[in-house]
Protein backbone atom coordinates (compact mmCIF):
# COMPACT_ATOMS: atom_id res chain seq x y z
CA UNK A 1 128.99 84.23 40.10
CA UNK A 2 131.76 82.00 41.20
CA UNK A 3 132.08 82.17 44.52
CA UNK A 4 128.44 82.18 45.43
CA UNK A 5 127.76 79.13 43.22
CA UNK A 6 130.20 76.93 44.75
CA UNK A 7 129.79 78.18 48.19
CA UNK A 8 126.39 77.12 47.90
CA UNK A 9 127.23 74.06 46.07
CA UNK A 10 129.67 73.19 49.03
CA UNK A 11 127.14 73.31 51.79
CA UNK A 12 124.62 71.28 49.97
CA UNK A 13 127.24 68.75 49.10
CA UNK A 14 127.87 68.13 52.85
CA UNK A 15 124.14 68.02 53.79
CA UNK A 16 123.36 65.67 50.70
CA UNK A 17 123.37 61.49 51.22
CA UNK A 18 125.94 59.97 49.09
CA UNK A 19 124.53 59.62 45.50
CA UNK A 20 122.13 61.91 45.51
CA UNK A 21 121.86 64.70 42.43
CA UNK A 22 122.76 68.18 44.20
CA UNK A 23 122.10 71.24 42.45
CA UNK A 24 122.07 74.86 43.20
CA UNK A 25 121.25 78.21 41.81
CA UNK A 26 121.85 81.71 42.31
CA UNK A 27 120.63 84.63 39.95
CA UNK A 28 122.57 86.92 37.55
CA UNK A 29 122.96 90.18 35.97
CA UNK A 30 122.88 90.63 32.34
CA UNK A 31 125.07 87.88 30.29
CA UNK A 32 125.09 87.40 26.76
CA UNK A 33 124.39 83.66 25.88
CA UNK A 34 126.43 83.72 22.60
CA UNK A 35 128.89 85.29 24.11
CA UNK A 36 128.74 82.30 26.96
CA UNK A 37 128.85 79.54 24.50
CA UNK A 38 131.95 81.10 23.15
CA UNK A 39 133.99 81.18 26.28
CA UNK A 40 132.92 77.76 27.30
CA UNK A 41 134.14 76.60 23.85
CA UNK A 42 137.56 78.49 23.58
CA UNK A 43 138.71 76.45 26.55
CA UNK A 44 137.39 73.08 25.28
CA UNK A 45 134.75 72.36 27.42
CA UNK A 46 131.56 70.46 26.09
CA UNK A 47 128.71 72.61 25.47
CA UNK A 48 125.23 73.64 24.66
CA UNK A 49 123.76 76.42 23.59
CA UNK A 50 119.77 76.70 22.89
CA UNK A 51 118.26 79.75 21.74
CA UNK A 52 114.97 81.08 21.21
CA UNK A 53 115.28 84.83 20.61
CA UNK A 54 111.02 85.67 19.38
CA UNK A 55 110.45 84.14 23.14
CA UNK A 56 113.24 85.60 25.26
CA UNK A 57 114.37 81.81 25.97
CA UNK A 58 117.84 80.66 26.09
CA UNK A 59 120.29 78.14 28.04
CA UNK A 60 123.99 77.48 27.87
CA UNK A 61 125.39 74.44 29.35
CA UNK A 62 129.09 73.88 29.93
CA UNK A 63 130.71 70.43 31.18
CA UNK A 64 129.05 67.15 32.57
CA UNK A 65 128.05 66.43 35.64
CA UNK A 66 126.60 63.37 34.42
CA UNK A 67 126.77 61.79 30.87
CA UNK A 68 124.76 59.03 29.52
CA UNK A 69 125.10 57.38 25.75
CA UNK A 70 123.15 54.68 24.35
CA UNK A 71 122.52 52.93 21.24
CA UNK A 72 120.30 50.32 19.04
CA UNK A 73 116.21 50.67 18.22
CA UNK A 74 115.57 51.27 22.01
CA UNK A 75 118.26 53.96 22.64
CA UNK A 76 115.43 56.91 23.20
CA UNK A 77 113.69 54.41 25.98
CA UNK A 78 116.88 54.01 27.28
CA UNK A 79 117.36 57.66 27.94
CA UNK A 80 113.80 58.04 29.51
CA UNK A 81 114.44 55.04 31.94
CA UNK A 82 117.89 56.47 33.04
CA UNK A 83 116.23 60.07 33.48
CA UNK A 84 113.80 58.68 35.62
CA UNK A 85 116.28 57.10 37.83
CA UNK A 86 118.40 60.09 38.00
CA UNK A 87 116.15 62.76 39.16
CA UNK A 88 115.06 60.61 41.80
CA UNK A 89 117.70 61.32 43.47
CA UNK A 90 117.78 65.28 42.95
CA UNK A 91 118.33 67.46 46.02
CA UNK A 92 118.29 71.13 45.69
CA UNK A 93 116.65 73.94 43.95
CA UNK A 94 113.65 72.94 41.98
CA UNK A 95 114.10 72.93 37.74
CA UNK A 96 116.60 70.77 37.12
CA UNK A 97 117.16 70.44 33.19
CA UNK A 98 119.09 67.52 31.40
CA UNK A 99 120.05 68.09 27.50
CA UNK A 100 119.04 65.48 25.18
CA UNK A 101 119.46 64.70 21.60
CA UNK A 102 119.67 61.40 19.46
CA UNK A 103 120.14 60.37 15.88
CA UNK A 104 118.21 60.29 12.71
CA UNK A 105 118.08 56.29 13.25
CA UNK A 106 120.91 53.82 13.69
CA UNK A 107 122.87 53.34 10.62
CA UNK A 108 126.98 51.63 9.74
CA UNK A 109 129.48 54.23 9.53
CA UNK A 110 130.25 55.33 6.16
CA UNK A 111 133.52 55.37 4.54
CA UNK A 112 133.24 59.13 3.02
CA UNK A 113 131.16 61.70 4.11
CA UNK A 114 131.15 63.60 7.95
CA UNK A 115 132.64 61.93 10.97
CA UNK A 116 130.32 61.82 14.23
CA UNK A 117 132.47 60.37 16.17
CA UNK A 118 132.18 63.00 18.82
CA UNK A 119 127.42 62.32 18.79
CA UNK A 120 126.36 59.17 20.60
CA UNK A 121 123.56 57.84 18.69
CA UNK A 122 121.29 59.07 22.06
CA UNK A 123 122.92 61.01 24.51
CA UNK A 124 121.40 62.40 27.92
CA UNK A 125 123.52 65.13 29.88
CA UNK A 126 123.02 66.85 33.20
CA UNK A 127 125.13 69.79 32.63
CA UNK A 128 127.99 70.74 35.57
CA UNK A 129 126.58 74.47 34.93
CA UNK A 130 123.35 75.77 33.29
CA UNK A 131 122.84 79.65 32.46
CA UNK A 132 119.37 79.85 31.60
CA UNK A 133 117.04 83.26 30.83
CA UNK A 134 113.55 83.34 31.13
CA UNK A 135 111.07 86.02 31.80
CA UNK A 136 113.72 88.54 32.22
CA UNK A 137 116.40 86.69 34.30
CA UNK A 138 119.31 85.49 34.29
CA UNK A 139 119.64 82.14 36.83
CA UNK A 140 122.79 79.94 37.04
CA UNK A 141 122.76 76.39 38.14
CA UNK A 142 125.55 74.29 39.44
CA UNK A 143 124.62 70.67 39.70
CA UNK A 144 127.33 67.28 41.38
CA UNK A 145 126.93 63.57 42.45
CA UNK A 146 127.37 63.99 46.25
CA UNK A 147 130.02 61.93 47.87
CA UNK A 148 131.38 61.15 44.49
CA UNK A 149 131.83 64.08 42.32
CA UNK A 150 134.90 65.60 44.17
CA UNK A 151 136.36 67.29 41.50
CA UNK A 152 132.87 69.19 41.68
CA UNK A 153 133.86 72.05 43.10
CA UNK A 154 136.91 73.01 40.82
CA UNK A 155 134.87 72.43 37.98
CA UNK A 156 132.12 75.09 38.75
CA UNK A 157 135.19 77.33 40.36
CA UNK A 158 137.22 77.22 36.54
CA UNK A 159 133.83 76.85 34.18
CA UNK A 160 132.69 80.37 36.20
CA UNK A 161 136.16 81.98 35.22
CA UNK A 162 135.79 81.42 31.68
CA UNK A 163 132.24 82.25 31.08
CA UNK A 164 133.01 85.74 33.54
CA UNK A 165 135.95 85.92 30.54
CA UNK A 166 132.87 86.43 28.42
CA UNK A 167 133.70 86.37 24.73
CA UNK A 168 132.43 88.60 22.06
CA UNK A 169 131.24 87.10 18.73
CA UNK A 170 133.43 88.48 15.93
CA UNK A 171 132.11 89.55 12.39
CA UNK A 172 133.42 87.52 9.87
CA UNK A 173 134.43 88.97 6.39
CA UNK A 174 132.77 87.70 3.62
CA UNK A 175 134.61 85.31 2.31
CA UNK A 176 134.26 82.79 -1.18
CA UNK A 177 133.47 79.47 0.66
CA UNK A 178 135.05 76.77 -1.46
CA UNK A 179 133.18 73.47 -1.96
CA UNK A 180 135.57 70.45 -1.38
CA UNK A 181 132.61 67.64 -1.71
CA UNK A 182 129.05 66.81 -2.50
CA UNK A 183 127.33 63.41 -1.12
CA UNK A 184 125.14 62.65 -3.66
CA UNK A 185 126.62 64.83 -6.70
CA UNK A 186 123.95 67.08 -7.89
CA UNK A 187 124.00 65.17 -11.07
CA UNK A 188 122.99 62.00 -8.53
CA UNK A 189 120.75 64.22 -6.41
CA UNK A 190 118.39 64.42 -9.62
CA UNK A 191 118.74 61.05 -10.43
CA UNK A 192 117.57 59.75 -6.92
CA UNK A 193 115.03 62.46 -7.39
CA UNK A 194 113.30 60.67 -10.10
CA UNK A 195 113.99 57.82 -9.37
CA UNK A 196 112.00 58.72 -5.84
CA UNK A 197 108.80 60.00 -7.49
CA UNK A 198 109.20 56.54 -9.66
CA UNK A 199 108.69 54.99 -6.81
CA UNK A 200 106.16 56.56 -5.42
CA UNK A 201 103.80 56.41 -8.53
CA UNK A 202 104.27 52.45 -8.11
CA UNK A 203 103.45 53.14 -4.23
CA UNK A 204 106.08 51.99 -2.81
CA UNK A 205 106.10 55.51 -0.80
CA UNK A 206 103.45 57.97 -0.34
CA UNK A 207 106.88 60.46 0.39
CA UNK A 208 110.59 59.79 1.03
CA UNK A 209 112.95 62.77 2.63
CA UNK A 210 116.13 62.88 0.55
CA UNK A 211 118.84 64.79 2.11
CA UNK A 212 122.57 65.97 0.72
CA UNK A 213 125.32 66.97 2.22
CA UNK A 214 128.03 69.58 1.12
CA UNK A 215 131.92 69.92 2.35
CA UNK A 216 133.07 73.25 2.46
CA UNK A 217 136.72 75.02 3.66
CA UNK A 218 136.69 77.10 6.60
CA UNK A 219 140.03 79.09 7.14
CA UNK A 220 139.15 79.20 10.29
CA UNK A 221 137.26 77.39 13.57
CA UNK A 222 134.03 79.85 12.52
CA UNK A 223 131.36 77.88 13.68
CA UNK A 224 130.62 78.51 17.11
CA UNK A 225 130.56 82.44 16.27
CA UNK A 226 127.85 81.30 13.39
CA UNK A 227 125.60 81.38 16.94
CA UNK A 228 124.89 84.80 16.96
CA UNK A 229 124.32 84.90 13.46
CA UNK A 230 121.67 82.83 12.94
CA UNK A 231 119.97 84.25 16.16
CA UNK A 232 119.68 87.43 14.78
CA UNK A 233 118.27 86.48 11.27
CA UNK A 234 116.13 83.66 12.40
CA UNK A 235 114.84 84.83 15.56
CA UNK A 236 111.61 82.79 14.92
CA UNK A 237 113.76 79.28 15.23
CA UNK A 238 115.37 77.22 17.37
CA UNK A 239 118.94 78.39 17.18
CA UNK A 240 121.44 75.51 18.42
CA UNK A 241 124.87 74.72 19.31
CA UNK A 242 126.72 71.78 20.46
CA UNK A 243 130.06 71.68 20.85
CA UNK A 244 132.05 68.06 21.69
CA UNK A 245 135.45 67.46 21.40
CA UNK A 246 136.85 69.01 18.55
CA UNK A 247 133.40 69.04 17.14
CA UNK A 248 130.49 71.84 16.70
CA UNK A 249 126.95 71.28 15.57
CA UNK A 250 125.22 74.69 14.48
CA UNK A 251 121.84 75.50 13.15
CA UNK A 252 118.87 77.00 13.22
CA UNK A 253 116.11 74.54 12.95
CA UNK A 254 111.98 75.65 12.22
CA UNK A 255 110.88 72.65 12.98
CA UNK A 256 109.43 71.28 16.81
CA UNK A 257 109.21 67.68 17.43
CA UNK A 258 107.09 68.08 20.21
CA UNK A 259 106.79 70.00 23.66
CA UNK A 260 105.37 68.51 27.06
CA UNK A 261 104.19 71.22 29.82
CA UNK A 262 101.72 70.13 32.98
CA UNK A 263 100.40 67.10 30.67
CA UNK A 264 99.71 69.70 27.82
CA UNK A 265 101.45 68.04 24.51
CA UNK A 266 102.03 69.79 21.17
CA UNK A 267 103.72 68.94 17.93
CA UNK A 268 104.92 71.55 15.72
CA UNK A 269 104.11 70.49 12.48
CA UNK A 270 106.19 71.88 9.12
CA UNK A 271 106.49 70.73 5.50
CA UNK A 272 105.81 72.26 2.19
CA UNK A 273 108.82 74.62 1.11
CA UNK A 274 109.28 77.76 -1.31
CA UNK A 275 112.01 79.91 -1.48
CA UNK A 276 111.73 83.76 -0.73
CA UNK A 277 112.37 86.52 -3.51
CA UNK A 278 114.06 90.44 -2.95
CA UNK A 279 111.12 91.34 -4.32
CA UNK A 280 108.39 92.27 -2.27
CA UNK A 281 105.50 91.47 -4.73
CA UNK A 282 106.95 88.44 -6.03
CA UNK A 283 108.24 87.06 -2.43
CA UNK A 284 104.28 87.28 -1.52
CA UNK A 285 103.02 85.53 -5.04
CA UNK A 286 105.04 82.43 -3.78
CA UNK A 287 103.80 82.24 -0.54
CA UNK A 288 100.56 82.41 -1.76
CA UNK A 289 101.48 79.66 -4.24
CA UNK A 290 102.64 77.38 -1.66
CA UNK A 291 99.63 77.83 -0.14
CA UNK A 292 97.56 76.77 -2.98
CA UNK A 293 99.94 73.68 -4.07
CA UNK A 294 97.73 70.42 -4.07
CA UNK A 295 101.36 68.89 -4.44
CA UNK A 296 102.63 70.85 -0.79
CA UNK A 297 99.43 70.40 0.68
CA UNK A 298 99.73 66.90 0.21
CA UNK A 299 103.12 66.65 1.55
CA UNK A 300 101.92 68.51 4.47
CA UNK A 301 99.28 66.78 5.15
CA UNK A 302 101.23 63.57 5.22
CA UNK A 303 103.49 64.98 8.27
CA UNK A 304 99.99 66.48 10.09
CA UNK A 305 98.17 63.35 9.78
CA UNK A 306 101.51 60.71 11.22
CA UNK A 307 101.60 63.33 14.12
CA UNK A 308 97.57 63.24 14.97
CA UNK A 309 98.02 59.11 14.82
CA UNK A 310 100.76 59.16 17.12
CA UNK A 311 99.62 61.77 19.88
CA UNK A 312 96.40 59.38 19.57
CA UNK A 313 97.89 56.88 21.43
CA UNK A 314 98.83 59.14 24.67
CA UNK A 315 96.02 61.51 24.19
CA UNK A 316 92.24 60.86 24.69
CA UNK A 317 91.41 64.08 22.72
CA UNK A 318 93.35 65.08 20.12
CA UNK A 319 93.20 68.62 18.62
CA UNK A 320 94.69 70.52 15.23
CA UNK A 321 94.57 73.40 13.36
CA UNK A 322 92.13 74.17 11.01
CA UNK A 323 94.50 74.92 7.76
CA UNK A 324 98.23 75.41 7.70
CA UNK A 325 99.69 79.00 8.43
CA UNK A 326 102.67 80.62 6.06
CA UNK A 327 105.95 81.56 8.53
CA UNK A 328 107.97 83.39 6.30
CA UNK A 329 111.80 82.59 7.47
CA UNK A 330 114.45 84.96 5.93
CA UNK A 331 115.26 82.23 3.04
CA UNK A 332 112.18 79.76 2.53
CA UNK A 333 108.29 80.30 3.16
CA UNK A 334 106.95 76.84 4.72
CA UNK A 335 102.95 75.45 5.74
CA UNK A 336 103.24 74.64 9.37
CA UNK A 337 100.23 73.28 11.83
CA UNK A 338 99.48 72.99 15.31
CA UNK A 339 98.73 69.28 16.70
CA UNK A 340 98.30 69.02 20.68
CA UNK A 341 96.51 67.23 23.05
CA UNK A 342 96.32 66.17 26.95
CA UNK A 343 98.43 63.25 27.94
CA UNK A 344 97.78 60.60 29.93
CA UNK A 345 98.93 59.65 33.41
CA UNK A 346 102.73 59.20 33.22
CA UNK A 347 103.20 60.04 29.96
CA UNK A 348 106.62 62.00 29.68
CA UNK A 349 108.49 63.72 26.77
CA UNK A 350 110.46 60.73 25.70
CA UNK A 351 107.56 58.77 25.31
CA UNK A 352 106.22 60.77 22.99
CA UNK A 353 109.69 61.82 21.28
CA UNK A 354 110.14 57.66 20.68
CA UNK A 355 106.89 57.09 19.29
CA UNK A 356 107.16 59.95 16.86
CA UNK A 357 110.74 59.93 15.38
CA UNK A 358 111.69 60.03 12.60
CA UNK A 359 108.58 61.95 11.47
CA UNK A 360 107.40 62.44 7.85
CA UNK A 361 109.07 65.53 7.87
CA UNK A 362 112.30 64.06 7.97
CA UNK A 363 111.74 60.31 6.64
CA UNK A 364 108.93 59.58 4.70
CA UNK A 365 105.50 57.38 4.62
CA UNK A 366 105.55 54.41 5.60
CA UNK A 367 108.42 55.15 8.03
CA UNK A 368 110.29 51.50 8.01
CA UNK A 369 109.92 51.54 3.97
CA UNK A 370 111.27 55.06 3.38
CA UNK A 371 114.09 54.22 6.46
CA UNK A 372 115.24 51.27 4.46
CA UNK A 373 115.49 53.10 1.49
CA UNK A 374 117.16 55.65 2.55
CA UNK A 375 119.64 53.24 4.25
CA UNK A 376 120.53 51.86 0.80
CA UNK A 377 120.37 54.94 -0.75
CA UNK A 378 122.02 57.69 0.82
CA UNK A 379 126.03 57.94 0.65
CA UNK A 380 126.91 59.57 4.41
CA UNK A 381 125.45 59.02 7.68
CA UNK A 382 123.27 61.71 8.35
CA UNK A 383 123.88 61.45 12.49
CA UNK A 384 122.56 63.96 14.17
CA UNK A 385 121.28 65.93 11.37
CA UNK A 386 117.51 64.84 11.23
CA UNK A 387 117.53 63.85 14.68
CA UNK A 388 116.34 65.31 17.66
CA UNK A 389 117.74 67.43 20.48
CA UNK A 390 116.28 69.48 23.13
CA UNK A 391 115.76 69.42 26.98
CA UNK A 392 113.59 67.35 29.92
CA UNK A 393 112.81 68.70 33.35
CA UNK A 394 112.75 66.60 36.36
CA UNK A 395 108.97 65.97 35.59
CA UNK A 396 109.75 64.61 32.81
CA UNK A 397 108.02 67.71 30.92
CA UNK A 398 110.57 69.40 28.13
CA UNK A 399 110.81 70.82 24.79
CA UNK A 400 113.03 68.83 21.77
CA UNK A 401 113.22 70.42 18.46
CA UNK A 402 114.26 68.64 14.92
CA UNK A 403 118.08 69.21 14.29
CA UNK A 404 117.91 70.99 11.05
CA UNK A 405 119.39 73.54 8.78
CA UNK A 406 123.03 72.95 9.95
CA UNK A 407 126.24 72.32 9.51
CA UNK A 408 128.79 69.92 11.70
CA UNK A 409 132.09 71.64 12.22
CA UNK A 410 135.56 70.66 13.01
CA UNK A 411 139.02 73.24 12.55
CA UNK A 412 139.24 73.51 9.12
CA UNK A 413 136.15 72.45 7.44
CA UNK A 414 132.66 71.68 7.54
CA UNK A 415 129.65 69.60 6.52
CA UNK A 416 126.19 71.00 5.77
CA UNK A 417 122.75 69.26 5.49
CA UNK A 418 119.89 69.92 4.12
CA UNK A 419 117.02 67.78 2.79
CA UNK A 420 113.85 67.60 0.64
CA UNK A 421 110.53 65.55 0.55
CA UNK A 422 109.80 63.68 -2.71
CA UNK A 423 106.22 63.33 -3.51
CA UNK A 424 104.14 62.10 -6.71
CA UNK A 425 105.00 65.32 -8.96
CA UNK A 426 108.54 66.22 -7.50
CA UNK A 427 110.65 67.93 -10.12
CA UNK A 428 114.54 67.01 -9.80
CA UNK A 429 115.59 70.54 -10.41
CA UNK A 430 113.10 71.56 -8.47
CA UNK A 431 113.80 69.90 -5.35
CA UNK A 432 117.45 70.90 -6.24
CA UNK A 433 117.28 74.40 -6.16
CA UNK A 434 115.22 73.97 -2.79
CA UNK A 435 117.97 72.01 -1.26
CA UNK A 436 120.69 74.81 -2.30
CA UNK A 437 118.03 77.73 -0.53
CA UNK A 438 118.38 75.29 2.90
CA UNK A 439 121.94 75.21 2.43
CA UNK A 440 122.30 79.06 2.19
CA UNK A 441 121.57 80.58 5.41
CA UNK A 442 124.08 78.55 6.96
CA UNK A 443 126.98 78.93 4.60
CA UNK A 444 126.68 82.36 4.81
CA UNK A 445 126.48 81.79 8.94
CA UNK A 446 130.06 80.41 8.54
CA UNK A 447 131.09 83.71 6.32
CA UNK A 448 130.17 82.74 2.55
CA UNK A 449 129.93 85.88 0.37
């Protein structure tokens, strides 16, 4: 893989003007993408890994070609505009991918609670290498600045070593996961709960996403190898991975924000939770329950409806599923719906990802109400938890999923997330008990018993 990657990389380096975006490819036996993520990881190297096992789809990004942060109320514009810029410049092999992701919103750092110091509030990334699979292949891409990337070379020659150093996810040992800290308390979490639904009876809201987050000891860096985990037992999600610094951000995340393909757009709707039983006759008397709840409904609805509005405004025909479908994950049952329509002439993924984040799913109704709520409200910065993270093409086409169901990782410990939407008739123990069936796939990811 080496050699031919950087051999070609070389000779399009010396044809390229200066500045432009060279990249390269070459094709691959079998690799393991886990496996991939790992390597790139035990050396240090920033990384992404993006997996979508039901659909055969997967990338892994190691190192930077090219790195862009930004912040405030237009970060996600930002991004667009500087992706725009970028690929017109691209020389090489057609496909080019950059990784994207950006915050729940933009909120002060909080004294207690997990560090992001290592997440730009919006971050855009052309990776130095991409492995990606799709329809049975394996292609690598090497991608430099010509003329002014001249470490270029040596990067692709070294990231190549490690990931041919391929390393094998190990099996953890179950293990009694201690919890060091809980942001709110569950005693809080109820509180807020009702005092949520109070609200919302004196219509403040129509809904308002409350989210908690729990500590939890690791004896040791377990997270990246939580990767192949949650691909195997929630092969219908978005399984994710990004590791910065000394930092790792794993889940595996149900939820779509919204795809672009050839002007085709379509959000992924989900909301309306129950949790699954052992038993098979009472696991499929819930999910028919959730699918009778006027209270879910409702809550569904809510997310369904924002999503139609917004695609409104890029779309001149809008289109959405008839009634919400059950997908049964291994831990919760949720109502999901389809909404999609045809954009309009140079509309591109960011467009759409700015006008509809945060979405009801993750916020509330009306969004600026429920945001400055929850701004008051919540004890930690939720980061990238709630945000958005994903991947845009050189058209400007890509596909960004809702960063949920996770937990953000450094040596020694780690932060989960999960959250809940509050609606008129929300129980507090309720909601509780959902929040602690979000939180268990993923603690027992890291090795929980």
């Amino acid at each position: 893989m080496g050699e031919d990657l950087v051999g070609a990389l070389r000779s399009s380096l010396r044809a390229a003007p200066a500045g432009a975006l060279v990249t390269v490819t070459v094709e691959l036996g079998p690799r393991d993408a886990a496996g991939l993520f790992l390597a790139a990881r035990a050396t240090g190297t920033n990384a992404v890994a993006w997996l979508r096992p039901d659909d055969g789809v997967a990338r892994v990004a190691a190192g930077e070609a090219l790195a862009f942060a930004a912040r405030g109320p237009g970060r996600i514009h930002a991004l667009r505009r500087r992706w725009a810029e970028l690929r017109s410049s691209i020389v090489g092999a057609p496909g080019l991918r950059a990784f994207t992701a950006f915050s729940f919103d933009e909120r002060p750092d909080r004294a207690d609670g997990p560090r992001w110091d290592d997440f730009p509030s919006a971050l855009l990334v052309v990776p130095r290498l991409l492995v990606e699979w799709r329809d049975g292949r394996v292609i690598a891409r090497a991608t430099a600045v010509a003329s002014g990337d001249g470490g270029a070379l040596d990067d692709v020659a070294r990231m190549c070593a490690q990931l041919e150093a391929e390393h094998a996810p190990q099996e953890e040992s179950p293990v009694a996961i201690e919890r060091t800290a809980e942001l709110p308390s569950p005693e809080r979490w109820r509180e807020d709960v009702a005092r949520a639904r109070e609200e919302i009876e004196r219509e403040l809201f129509q809904k308002i996403v409350l989210a908690r987050t729990v500590r939890v000891h690791l004896a040791s860096a377990v997270a990246e190898g939580a990767l192949s985990t949650l691909a195997r037992r929630f092969p219908a999600c978005t399984v994710y991975a990004i590791g910065r610094g000394d930092s790792c951000l794993v889940g595996a995340t149900p939820e779509s924000l919204v795809s672009l393909a050839d002007g085709a757009a379509q959000v992924s709707c989900v909301a309306g939770t129950a949790p699954r039983s052992a038993d098979a006759g009472e696991d499929a008397a819930r999910a028919q329950a959730l699918a009778r709840s006027g209270k879910e409904r409702a809550e569904h609805d809510l997310v369904v409806s924002a999503a139609r509005t917004t695609l409104e405004g890029f779309c001149d025909v809008v289109t959405e599923s008839d009634m919400p479908r059950l997908i049964g994950l291994a831990n919760v049952w949720h109502l999901a719906s389809d909404v999609g329509g045809r954009v309009r002439a140079g509309v591109e993924l960011l467009d759409l990802a700015a006008a509809l984040h945060p979405t009801p799913a993750v916020c509330g109704v009306p969004r600026q109400a429920a945001l400055r709520s929850l701004a008051q409200r919540e004890p930690f910065d939720r980061g990238w938890y709630g945000g958005v993270l994903g991947w845009v093409d050189e058209r400007g086409d890509g596909d960004l999923a809702v960063a949920l169901r996770c937990a953000l990782a450094r040596p020694g410990d780690a932060w989960l997330f999960a959250g809940c939407g509050i609606v008129a008739g929300s129980d507090p123990e309720a909601e509780l008990a959902e929040s602690e069936a979000k939180l268990r796939p993923m603690l027992e990811a890291l090795g929980a018993s």
